[in-house]
N, C-alpha and C. Protein backbone atom coordinates (compact mmCIF):
# COMPACT_ATOMS: atom_id res chain seq x y z
N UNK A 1 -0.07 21.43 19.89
CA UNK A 1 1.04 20.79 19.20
C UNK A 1 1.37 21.62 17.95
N UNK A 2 2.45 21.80 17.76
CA UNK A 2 2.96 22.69 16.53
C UNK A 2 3.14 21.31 15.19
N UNK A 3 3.47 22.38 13.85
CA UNK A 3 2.53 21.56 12.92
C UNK A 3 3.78 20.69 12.46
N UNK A 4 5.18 21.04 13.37
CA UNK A 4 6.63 20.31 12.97
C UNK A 4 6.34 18.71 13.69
N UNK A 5 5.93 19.29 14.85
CA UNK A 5 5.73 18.07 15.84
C UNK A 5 4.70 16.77 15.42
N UNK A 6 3.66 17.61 14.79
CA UNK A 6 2.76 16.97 14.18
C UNK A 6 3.02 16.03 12.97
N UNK A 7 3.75 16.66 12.66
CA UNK A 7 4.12 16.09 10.89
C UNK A 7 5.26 14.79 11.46
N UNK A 8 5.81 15.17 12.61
CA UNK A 8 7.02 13.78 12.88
C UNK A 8 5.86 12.75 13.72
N UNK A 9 5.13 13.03 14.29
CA UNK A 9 4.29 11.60 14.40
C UNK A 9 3.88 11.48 13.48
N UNK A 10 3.02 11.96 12.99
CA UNK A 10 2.54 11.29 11.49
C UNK A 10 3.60 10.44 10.97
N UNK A 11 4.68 10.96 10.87
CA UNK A 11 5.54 9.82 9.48
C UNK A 11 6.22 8.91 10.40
N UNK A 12 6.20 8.85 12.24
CA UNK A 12 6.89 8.01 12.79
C UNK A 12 5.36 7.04 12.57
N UNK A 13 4.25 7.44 12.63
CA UNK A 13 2.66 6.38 12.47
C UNK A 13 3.04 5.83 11.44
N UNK A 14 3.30 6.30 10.29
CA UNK A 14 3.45 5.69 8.91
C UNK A 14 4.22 4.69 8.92
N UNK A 15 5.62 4.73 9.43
CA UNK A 15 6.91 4.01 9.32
C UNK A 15 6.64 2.59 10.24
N UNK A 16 5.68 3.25 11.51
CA UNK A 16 5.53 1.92 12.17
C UNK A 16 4.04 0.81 11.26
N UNK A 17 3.46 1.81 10.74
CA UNK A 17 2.11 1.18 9.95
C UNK A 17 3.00 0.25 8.79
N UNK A 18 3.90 0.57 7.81
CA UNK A 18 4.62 0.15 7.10
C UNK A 18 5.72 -1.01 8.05
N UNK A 19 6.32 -1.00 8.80
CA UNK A 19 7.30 -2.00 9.42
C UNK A 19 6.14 -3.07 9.78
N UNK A 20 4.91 -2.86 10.09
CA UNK A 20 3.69 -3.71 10.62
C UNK A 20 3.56 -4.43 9.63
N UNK A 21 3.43 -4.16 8.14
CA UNK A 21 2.53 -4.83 7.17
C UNK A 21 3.76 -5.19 6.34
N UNK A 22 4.91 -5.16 6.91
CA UNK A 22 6.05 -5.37 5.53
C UNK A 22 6.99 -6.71 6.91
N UNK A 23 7.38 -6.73 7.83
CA UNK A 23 7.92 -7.04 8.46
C UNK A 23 6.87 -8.19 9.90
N UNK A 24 6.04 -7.39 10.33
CA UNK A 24 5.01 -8.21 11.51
C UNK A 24 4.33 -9.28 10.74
N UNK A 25 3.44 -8.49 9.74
CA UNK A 25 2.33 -9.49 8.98
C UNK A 25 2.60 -9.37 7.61
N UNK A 26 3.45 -10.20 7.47
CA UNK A 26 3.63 -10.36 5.35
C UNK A 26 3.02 -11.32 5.26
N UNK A 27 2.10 -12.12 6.35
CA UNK A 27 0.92 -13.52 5.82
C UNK A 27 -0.04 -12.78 5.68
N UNK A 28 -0.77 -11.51 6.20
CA UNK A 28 -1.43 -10.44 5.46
C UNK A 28 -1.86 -10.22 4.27
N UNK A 29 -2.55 -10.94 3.58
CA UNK A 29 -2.71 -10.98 2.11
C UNK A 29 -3.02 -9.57 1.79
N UNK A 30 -2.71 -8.50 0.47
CA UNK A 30 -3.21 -7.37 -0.05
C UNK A 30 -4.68 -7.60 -0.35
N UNK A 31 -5.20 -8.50 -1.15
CA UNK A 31 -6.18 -8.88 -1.72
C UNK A 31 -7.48 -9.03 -0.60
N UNK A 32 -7.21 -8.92 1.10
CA UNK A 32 -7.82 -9.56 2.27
C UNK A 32 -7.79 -7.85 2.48
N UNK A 33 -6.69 -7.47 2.61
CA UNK A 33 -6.97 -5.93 2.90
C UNK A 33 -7.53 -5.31 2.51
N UNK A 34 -7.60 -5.16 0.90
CA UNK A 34 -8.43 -4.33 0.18
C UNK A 34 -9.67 -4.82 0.19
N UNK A 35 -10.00 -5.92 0.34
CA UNK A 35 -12.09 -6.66 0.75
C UNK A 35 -12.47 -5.89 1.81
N UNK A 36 -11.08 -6.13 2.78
CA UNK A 36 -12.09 -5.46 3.88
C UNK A 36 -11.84 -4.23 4.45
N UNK A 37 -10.77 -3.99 4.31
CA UNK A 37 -10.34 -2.15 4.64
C UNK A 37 -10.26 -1.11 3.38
N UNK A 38 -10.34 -1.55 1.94
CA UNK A 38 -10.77 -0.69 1.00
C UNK A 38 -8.83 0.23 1.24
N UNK A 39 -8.08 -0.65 0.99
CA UNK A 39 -6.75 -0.25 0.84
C UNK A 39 -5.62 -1.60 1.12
N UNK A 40 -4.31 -1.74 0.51
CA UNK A 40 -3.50 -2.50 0.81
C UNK A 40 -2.03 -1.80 0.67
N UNK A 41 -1.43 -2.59 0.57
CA UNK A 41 0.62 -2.05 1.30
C UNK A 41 0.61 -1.63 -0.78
N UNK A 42 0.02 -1.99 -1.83
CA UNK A 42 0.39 -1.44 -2.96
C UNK A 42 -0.60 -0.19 -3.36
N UNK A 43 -1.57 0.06 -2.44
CA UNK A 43 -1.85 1.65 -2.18
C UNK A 43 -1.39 2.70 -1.26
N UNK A 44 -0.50 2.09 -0.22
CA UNK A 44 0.02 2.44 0.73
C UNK A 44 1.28 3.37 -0.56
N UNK A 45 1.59 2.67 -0.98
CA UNK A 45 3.22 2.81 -2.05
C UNK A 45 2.71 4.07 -3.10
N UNK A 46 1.18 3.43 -3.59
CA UNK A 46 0.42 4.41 -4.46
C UNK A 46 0.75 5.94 -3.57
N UNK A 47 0.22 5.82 -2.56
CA UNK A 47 -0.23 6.92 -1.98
C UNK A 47 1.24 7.80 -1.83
N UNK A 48 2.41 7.06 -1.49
CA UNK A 48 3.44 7.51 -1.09
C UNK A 48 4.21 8.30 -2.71
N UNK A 49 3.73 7.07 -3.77
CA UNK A 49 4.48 7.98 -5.12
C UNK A 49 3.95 9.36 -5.05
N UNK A 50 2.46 9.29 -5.26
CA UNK A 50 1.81 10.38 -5.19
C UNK A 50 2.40 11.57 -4.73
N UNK A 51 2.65 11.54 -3.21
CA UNK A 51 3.29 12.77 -2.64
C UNK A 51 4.36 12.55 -3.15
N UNK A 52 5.49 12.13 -3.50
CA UNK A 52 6.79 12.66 -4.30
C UNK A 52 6.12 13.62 -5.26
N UNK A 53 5.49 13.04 -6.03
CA UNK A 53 5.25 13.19 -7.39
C UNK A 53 4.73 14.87 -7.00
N UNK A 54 3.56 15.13 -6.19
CA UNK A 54 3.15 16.34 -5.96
C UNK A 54 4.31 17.45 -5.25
N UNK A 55 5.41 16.81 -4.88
CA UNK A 55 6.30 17.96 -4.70
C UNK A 55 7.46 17.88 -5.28
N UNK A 56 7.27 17.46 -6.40
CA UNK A 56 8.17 17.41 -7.79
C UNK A 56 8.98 15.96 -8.20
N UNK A 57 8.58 15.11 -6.86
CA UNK A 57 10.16 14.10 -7.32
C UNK A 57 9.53 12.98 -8.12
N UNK A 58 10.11 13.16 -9.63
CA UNK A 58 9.78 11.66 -9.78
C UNK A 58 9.95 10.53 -9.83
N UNK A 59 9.04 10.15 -9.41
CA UNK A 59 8.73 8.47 -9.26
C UNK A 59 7.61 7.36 -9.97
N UNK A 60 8.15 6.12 -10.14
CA UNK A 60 7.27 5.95 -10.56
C UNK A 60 6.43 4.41 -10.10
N UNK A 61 5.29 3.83 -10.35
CA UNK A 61 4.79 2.97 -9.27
C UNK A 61 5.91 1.72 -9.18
N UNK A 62 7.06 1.25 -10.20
CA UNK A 62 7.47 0.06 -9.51
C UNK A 62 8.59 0.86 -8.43
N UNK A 63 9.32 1.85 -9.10
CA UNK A 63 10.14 2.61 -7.72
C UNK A 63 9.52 3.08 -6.71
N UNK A 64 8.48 3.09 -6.25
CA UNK A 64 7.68 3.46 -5.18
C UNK A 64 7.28 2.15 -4.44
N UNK A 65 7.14 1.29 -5.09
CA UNK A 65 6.68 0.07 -4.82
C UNK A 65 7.85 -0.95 -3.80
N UNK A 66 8.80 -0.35 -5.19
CA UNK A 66 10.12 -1.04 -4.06
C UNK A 66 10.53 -0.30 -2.76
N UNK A 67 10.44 0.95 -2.81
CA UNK A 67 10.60 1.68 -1.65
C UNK A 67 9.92 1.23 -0.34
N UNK A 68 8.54 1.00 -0.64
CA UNK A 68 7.84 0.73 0.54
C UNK A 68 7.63 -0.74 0.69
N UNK A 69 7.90 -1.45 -0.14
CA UNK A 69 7.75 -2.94 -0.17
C UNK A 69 9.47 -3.42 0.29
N UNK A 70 10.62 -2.99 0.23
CA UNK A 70 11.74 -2.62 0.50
C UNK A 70 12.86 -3.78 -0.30
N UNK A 71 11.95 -4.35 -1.42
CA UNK A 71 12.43 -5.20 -2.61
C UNK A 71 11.39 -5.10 -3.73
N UNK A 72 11.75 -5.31 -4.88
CA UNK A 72 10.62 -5.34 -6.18
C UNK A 72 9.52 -5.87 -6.14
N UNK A 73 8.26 -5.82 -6.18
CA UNK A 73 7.44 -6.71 -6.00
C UNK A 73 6.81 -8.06 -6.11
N UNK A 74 8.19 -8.10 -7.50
CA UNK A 74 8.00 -9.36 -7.67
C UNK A 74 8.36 -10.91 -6.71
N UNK A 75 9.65 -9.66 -6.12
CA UNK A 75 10.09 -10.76 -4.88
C UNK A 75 9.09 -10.85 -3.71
N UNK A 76 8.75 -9.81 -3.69
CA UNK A 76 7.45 -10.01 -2.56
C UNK A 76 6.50 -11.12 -2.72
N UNK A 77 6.09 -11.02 -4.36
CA UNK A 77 4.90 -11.99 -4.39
C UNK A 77 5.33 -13.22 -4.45
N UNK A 78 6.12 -13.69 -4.92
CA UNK A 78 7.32 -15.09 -4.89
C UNK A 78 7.45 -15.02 -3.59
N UNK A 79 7.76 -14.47 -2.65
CA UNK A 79 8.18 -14.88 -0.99
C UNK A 79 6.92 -15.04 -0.39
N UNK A 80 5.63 -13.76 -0.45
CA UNK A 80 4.49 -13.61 0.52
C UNK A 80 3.24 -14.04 0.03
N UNK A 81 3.04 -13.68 -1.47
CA UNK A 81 1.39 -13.88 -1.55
C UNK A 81 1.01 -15.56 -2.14
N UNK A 82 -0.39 -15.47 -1.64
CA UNK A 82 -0.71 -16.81 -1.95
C UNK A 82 -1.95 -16.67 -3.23
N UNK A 83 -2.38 -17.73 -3.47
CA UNK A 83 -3.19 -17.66 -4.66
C UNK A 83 -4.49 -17.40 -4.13
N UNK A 84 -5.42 -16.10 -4.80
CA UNK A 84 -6.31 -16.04 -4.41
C UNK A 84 -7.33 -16.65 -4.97
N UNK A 85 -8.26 -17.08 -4.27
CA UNK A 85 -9.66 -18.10 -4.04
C UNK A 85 -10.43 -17.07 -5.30
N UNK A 86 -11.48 -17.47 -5.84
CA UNK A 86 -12.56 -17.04 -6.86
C UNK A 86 -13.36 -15.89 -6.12
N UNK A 87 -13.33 -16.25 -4.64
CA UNK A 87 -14.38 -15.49 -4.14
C UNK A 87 -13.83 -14.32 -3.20
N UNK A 88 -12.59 -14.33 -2.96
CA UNK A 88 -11.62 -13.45 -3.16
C UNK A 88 -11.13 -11.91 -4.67
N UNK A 89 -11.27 -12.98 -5.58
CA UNK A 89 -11.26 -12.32 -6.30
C UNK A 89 -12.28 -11.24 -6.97
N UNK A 90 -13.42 -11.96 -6.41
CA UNK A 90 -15.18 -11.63 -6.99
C UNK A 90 -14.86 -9.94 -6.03
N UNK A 91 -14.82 -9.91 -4.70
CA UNK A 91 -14.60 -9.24 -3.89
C UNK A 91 -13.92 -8.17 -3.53
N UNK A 92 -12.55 -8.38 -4.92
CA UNK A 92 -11.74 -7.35 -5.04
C UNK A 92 -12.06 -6.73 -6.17
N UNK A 93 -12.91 -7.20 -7.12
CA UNK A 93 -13.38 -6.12 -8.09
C UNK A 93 -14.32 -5.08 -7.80
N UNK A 94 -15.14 -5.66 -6.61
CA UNK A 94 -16.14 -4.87 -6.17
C UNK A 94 -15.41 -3.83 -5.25
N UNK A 95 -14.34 -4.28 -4.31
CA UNK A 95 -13.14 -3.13 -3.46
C UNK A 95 -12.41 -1.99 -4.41
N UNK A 96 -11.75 -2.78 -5.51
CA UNK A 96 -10.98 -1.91 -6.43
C UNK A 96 -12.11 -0.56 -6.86
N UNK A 97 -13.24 -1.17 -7.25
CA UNK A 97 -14.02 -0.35 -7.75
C UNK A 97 -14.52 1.11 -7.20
N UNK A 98 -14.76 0.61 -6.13
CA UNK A 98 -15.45 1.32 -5.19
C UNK A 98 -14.16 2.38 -4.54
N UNK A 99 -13.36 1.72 -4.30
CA UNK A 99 -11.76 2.20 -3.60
C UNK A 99 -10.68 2.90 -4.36
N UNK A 100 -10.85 1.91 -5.54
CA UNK A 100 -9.59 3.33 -6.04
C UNK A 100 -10.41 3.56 -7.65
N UNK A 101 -11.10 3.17 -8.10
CA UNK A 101 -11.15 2.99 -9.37
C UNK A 101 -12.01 4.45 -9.63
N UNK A 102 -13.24 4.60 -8.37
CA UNK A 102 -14.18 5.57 -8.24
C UNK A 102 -13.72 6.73 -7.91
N UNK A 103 -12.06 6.68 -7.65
CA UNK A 103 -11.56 8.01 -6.93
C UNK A 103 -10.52 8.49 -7.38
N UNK A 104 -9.92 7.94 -8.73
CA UNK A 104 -8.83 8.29 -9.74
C UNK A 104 -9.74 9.08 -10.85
N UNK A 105 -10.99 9.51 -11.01
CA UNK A 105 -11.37 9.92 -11.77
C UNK A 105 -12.23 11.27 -11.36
């Protein structure tokens, strides 16, 4: 496979990974993702500023956020998320930590 061909599945994987978690499952909590897969749809966005950012364009996390969330986030969390439980939360400090906190530095 040549590396053109390659690079258009990849971003057709992405687009369908993103239509999955923005459109299939918005009862999907972020907070459930990141416990147990050590990532959610606002690292997904992270990840996506990032590459702008590394090939010059800038952006920044709420414009990235809206891009891949495909409204502000605030409307997201007003439409999709629910309140997370204590032990939820206990769970995401230990995810954040380990997941992004250990790997921004």
């Amino acid at each position: 496979m040549d590396d053109q061909t390659r690079i258009q599945i990849e971003a057709a994987a992405f687009r369908r990974l993103r239509r999955h978690l923005i459109e299939d499952r918005p009862d999907a909590q972020n907070i459930d993702m990141m416990n147990l897969a050590g990532f959610c749809r606002n690292c997904l966005s992270r990840w996506y500023q990032e590459a702008a950012n590394e090939r010059g364009i800038e952006m920044g996390k709420d414009e990235a956020r809206k891009i891949f969330y495909g409204m502000p986030m605030s409307e997201w969390k007003a439409r999709y998320q629910t309140e997370a439980s204590e032990a939820q939360k206990a769970a995401f400090e230990t995810a954040f930590k380990e997941n992004v906190t250990d790997r921004e530095g």
